[in-house]
Protein backbone atom coordinates (compact mmCIF):
# COMPACT_ATOMS: atom_id res chain seq x y z
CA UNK A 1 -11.89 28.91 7.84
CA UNK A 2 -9.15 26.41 8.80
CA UNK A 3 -9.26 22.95 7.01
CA UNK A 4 -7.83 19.35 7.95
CA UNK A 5 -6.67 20.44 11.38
CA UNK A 6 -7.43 16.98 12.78
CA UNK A 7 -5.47 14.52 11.00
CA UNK A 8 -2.01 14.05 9.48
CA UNK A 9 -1.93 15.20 5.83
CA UNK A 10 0.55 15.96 3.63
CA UNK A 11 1.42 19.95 3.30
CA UNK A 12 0.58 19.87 -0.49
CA UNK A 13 -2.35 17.75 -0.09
CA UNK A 14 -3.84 19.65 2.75
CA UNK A 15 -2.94 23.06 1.19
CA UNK A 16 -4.25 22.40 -2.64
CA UNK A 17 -7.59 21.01 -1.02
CA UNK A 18 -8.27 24.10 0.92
CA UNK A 19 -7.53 26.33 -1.51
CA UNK A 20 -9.67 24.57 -3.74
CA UNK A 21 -12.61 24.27 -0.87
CA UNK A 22 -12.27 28.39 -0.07
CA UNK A 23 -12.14 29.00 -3.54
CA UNK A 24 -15.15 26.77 -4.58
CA UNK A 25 -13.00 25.09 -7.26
CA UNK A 26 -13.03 21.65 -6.73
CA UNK A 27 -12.75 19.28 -10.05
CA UNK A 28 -16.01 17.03 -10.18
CA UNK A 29 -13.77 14.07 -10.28
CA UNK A 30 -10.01 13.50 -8.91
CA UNK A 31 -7.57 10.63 -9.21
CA UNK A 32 -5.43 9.68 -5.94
CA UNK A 33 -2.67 8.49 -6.97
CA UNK A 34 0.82 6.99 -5.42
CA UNK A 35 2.37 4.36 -3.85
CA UNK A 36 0.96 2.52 -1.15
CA UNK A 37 0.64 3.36 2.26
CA UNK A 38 0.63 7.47 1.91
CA UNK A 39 -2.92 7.74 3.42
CA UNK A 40 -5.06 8.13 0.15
CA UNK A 41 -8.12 6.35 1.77
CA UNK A 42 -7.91 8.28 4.62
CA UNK A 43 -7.74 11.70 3.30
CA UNK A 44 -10.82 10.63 0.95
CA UNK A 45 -12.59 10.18 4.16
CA UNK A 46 -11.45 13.44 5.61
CA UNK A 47 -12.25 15.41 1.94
CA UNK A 48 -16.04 13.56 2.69
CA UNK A 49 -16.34 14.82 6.17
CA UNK A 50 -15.41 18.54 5.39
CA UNK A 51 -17.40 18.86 2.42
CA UNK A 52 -20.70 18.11 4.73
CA UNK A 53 -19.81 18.86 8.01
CA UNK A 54 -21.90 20.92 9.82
CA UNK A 55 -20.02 22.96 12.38
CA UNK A 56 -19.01 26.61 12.60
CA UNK A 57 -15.35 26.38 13.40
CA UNK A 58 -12.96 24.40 11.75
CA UNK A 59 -14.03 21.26 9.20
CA UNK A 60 -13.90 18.72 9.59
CA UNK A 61 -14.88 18.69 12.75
CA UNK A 62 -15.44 14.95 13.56
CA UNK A 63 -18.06 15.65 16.23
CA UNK A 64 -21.39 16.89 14.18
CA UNK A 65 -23.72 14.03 13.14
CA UNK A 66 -22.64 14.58 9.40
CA UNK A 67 -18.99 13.49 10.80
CA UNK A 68 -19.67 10.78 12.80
CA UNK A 69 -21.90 9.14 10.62
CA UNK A 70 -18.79 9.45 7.74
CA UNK A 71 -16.45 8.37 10.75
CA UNK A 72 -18.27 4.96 10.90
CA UNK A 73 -18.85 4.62 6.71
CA UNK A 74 -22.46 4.66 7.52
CA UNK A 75 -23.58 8.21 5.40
CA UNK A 76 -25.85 7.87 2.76
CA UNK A 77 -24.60 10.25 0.86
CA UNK A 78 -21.36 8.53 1.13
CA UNK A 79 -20.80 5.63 -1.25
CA UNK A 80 -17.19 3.60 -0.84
CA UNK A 81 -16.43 0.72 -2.69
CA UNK A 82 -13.25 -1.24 -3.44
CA UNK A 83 -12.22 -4.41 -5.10
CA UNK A 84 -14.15 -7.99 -4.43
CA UNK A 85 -13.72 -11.69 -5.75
CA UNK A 86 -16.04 -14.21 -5.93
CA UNK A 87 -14.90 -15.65 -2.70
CA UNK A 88 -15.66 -12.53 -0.54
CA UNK A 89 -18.91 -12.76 1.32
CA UNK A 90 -21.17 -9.96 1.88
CA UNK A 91 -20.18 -10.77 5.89
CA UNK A 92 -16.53 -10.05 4.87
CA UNK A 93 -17.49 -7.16 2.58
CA UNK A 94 -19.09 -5.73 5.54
CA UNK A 95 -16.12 -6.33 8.22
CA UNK A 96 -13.69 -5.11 5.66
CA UNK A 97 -16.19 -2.02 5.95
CA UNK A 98 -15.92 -1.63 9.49
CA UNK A 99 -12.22 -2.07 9.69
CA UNK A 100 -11.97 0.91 7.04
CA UNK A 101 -13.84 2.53 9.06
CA UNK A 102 -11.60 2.49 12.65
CA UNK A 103 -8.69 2.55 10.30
CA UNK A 104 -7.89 3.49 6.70
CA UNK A 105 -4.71 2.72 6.88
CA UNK A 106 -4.94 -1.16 7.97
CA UNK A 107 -4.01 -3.46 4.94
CA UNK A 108 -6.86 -5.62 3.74
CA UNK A 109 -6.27 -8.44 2.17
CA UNK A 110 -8.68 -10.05 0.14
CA UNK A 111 -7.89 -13.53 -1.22
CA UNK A 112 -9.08 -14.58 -5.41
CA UNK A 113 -9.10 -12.88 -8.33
CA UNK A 114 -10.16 -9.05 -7.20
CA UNK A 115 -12.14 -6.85 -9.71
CA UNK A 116 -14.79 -4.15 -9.20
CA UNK A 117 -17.73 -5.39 -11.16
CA UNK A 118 -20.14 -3.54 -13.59
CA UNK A 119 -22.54 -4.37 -11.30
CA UNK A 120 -21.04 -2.60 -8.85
CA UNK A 121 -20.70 0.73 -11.26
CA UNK A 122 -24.05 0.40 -12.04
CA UNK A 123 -25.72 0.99 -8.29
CA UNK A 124 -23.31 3.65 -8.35
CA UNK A 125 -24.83 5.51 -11.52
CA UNK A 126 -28.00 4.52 -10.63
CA UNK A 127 -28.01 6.43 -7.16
CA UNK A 128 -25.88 9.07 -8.77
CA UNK A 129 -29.57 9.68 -10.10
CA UNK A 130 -31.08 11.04 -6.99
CA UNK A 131 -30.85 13.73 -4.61
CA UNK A 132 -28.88 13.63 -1.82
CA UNK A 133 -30.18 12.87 1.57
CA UNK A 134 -28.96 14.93 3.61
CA UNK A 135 -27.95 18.68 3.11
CA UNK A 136 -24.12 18.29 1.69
CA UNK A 137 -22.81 16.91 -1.00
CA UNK A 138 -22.61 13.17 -2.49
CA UNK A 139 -19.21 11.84 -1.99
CA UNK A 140 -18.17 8.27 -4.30
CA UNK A 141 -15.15 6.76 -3.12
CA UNK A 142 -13.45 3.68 -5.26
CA UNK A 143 -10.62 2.23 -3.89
CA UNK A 144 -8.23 0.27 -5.99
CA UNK A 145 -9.52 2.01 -9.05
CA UNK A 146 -7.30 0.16 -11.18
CA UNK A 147 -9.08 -3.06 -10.47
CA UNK A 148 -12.33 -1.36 -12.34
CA UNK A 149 -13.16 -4.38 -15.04
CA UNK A 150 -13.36 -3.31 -18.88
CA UNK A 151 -17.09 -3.33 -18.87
CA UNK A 152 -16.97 -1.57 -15.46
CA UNK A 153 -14.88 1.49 -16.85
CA UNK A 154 -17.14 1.69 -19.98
CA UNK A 155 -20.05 2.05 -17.58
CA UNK A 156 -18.08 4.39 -15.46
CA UNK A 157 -16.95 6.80 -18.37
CA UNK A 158 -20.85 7.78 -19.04
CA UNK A 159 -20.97 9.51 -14.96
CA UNK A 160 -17.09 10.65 -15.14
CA UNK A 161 -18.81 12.73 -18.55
CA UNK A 162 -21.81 13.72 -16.90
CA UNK A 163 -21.41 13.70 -13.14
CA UNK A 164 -24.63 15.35 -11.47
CA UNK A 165 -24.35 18.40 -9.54
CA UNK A 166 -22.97 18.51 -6.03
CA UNK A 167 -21.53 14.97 -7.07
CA UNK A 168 -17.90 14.49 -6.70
CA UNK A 169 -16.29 10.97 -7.28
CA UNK A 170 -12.41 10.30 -5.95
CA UNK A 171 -10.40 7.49 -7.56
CA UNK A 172 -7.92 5.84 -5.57
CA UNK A 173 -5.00 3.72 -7.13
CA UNK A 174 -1.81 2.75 -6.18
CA UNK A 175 -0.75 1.71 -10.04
CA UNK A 176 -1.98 5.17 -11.75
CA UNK A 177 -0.84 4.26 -15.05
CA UNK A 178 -2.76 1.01 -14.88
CA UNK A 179 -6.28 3.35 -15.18
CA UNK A 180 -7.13 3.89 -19.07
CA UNK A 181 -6.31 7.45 -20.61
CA UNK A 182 -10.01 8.12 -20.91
CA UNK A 183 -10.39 7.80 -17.21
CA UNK A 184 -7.34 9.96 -16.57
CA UNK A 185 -8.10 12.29 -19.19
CA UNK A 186 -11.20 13.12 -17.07
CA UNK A 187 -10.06 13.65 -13.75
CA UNK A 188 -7.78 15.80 -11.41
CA UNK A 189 -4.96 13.93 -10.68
CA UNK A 190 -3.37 14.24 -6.68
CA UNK A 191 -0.29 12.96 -6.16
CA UNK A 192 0.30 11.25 -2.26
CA UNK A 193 4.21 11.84 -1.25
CA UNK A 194 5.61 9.76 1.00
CA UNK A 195 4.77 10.75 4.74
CA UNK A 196 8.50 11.39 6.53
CA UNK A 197 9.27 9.73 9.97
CA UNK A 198 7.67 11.84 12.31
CA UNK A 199 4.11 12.17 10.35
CA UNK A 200 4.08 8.15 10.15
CA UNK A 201 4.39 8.27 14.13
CA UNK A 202 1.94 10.83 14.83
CA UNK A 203 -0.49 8.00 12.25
CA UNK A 204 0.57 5.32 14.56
CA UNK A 205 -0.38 7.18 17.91
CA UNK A 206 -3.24 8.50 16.71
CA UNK A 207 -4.87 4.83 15.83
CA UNK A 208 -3.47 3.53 19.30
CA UNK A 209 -0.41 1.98 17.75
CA UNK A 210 2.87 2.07 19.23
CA UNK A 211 6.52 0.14 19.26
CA UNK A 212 9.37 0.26 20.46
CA UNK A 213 11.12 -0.74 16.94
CA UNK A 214 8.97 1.79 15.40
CA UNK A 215 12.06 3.29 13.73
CA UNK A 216 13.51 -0.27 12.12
CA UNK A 217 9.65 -0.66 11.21
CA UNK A 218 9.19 2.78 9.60
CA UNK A 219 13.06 1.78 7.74
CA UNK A 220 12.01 -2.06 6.69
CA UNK A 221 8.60 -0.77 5.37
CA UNK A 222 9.80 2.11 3.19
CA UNK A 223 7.56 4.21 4.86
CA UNK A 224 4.63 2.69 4.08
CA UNK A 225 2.24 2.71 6.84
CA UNK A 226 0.35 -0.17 5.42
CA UNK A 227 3.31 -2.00 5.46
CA UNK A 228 4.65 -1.21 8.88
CA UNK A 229 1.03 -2.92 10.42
CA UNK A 230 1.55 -5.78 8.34
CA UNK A 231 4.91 -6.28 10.06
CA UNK A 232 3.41 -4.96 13.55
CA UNK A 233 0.68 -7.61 13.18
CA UNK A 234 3.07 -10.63 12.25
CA UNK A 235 6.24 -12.46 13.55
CA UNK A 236 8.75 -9.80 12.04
CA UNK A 237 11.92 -10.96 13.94
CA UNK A 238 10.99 -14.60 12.49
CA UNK A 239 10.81 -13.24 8.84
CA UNK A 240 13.83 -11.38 9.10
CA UNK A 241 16.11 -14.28 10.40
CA UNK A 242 14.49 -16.66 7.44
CA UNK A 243 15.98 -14.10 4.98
CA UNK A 244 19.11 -14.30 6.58
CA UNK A 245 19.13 -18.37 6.39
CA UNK A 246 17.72 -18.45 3.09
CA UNK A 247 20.37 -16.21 1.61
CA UNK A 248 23.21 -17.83 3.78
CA UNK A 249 22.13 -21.08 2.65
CA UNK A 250 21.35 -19.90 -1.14
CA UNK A 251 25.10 -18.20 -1.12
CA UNK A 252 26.89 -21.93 0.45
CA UNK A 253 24.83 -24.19 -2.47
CA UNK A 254 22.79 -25.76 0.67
CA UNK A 255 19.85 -26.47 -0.73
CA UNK A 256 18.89 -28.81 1.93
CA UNK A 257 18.76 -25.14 4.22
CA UNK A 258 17.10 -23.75 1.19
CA UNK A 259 14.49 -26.24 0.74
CA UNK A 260 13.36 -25.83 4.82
CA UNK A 261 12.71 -21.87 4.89
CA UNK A 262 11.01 -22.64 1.68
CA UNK A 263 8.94 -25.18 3.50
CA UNK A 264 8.48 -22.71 6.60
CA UNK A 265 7.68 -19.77 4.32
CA UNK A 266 5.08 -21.68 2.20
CA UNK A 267 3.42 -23.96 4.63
CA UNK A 268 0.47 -21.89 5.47
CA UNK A 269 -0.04 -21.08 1.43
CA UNK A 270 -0.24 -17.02 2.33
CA UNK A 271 1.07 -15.41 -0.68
CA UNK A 272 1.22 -11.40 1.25
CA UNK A 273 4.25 -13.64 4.11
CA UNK A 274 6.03 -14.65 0.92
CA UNK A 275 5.83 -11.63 -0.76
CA UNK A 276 7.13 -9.68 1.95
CA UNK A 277 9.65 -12.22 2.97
CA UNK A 278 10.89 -11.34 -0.86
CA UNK A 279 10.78 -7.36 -0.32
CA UNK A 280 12.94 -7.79 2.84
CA UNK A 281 15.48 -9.63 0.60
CA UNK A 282 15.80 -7.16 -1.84
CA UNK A 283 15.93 -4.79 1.15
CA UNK A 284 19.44 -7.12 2.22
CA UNK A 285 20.83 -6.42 -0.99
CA UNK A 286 19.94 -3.21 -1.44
CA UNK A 287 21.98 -2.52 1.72
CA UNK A 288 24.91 -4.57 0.42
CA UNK A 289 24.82 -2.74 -2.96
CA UNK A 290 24.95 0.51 -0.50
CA UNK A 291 27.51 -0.78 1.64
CA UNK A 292 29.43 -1.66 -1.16
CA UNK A 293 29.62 1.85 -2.86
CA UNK A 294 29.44 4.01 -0.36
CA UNK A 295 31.41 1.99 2.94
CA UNK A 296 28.79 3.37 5.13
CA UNK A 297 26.04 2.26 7.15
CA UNK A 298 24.07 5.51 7.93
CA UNK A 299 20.97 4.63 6.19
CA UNK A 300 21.03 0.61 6.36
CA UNK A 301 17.49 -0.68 6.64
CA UNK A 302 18.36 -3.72 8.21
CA UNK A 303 20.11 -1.85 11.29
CA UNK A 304 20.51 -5.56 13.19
CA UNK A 305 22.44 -7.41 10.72
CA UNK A 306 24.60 -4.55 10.06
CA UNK A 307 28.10 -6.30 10.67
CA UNK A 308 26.63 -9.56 8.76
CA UNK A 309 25.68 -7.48 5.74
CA UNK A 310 29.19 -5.17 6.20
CA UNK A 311 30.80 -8.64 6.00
CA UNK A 312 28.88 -10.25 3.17
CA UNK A 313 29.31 -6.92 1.20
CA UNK A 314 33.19 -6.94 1.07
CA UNK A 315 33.49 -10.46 0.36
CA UNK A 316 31.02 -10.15 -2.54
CA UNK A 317 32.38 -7.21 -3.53
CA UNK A 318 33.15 -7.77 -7.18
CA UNK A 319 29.49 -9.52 -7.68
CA UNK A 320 26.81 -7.04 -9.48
CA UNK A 321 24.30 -6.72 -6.53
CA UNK A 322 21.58 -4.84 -9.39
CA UNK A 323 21.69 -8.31 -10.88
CA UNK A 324 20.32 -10.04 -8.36
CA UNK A 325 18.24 -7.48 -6.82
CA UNK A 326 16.69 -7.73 -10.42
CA UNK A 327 16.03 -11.57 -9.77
CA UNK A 328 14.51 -10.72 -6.68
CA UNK A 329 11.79 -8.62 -8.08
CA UNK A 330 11.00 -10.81 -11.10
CA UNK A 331 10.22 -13.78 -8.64
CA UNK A 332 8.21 -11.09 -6.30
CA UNK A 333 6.21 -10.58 -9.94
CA UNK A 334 5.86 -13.98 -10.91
CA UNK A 335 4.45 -14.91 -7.30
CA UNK A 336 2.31 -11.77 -7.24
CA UNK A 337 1.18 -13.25 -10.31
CA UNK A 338 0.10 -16.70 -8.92
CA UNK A 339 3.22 -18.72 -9.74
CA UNK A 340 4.66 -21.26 -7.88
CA UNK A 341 5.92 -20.07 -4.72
CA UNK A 342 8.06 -23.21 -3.73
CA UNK A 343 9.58 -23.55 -7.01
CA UNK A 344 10.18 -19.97 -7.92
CA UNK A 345 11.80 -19.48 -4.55
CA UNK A 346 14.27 -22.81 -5.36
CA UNK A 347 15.16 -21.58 -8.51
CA UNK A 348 15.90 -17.98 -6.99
CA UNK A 349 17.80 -19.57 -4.56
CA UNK A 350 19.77 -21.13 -7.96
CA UNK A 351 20.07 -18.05 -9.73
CA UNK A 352 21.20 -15.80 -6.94
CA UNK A 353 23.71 -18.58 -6.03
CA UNK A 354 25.12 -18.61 -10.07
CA UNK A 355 26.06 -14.61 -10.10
CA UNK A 356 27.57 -14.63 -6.25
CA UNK A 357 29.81 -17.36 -7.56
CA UNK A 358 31.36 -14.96 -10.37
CA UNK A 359 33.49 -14.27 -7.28
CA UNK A 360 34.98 -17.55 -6.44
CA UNK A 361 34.25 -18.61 -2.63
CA UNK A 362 37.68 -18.89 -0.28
CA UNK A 363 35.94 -18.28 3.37
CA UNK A 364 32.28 -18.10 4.63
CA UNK A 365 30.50 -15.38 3.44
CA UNK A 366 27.80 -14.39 6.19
């Protein structure tokens, strides 16, 4: 009987889970793993829906009333939880629900200090206790397992030893290594790979999504499809052309220039813009570092500043581009990790402007 005909799933993914569904082999508890945006939620989902659909032909079907409840997160036997803080309400837990629910793959971002709380393991081993309600099996999906609190994994480890029968319980994580050894140790880990070009577009249709710069998206996001609706959903043109004055102005010591995309970037305190305004500057010098080695342009990310980046490449030629690449990523750290943003952006800025000037300036650079 054919499996996962429906949606787009990776080969290895879709072929190890029908094997293991034909061959009645499946591991009572499995660990998604891999970066994000590679469709882990959704094929959690799909794994729910064909181990309790109902029709004849191929599973999941989508159409039976075991799918459609699934399709809408609304199947008792179905339990999906994720990470919360203390400022989500249960009106936002619930539209976070739904959104999951039309989409897996829209980014949801939830503001605070996240954790999933031992309170929230504990309804989970509680009902673990009972039969199911419906003929099928129980399905308990965590999302961002690596968010499970200390007290929460202690709790957890007790049903990962013991898990009922017909129970089986998916971890999803997008920092594997983050998850203690003694939840690893007793699970079946799945890697995600990255979805190539074509896949990601076949995503995007599907969910009603479509672009003209879908190509520069699927480039700029690394082929993360969470990514790519973050950028579809926001001013991306505008982000893009603050990286290019903020590193035009960083490289000339204007820190006047400096000091306004700062301003622009920070004004509506939304850590995810300046994070992602950060990844798209690494992204400019990781094409620099490739221009610089390789003198082409082939796989450039940043396809519309390809001349400007040709041009700031050969003049900075003789600068180390890993160095500041490096800088980049310790300030996307140290703001993922609640500092400053204004301040660790200025002395970025600083830093970035100290290595480019190992190569004394004798023309403008970009």
């Amino acid at each position: 009987m054919p499996y996962f005909t429906q949606q787009t799933i990776q080969a290895r993914v879709k072929d190890f889970f029908t094997h293991s569904i034909q061959n009645k082999s499946l591991a009572h508890a499995y660990i998604f793993y891999g970066a994000e945006g590679r469709g882990k939620e959704a094929f959690a989902f799909e794994l729910a829906k064909a181990l309790n659909c109902t029709a004849e032909g191929d599973k999941p079907c989508g159409r039976c009333p075991s799918c459609v409840k699934i399709n809408t997160l609304s199947h008792p036997d179905i339990k999906y939880i994720f990470p919360l803080s203390k400022q989500t309400s249960p009106e936002q837990q619930t539209e976070i629900i739904k959104t999951k629910a039309q989409n897996p793959y829209l980014p949801v971002e939830i503001s605070g200090h996240k954790s999933i709380s031992i309170e929230a393991i504990r309804t989970l081993k509680n009902e673990a206790k009972y039969a199911s309600f419906e003929t099928g099996s129980r399905v308990f999906i965590i999302n961002g397992a690596e968010y499970l609190s200390r007290e929460a994994v202690n709790s957890f480890l007790k049903l990962l030893e013991e898990p009922p029968e017909n129970l089986y319980i998916i971890l999803i994580t997008d920092e594997m290594y983050s998850l203690l050894d003694t939840i690893r140790s007793r699970c079946q880990l799945v890697y995600f790979p990255e979805f190539n070009d074509y896949e990601i577009e076949q995503i995007l249709k599907q969910y009603g999504e479509t672009s003209e710069d879908t190509a520069s998206l699927i480039r700029i996001s690394q082929r993360n499809i969470k990514k790519i609706y973050r950028l579809m959903h926001s001013d991306n043109a505008a982000l893009r052309q603050h990286v290019y004055n903020y590193i035009k102005a960083a490289s000339a010591a204007n820190y006047f220039s400096v000091s306004e995309v700062i301003e622009t970037l920070t004004r509506k305190r939304d850590k995810n813009a300046v994070l992602e305004f950060l990844n798209l500057v690494i992204l400019w010098f990781r094409d620099s570092l490739h221009y610089s080695i390789l003198k082409e342009s082939g796989d450039f990310v940043n396809l519309d500043f390809e001349e400007t980046i040709k041009k700031f490449a050969d003049y900075y030629r003789h600068v180390e581009m890993e160095k500041i690449i490096g800088l980049v990523e310790n300030a996307y750290t140290h703001i993922g990790m609640n500092s400053h943003p204004a301040l660790t952006l200025t002395n970025l800025a600083i830093e970035m402007k100290r290595i480019l000037t190992q190569k004394k300036p004798i023309r403008e650079a970009v």
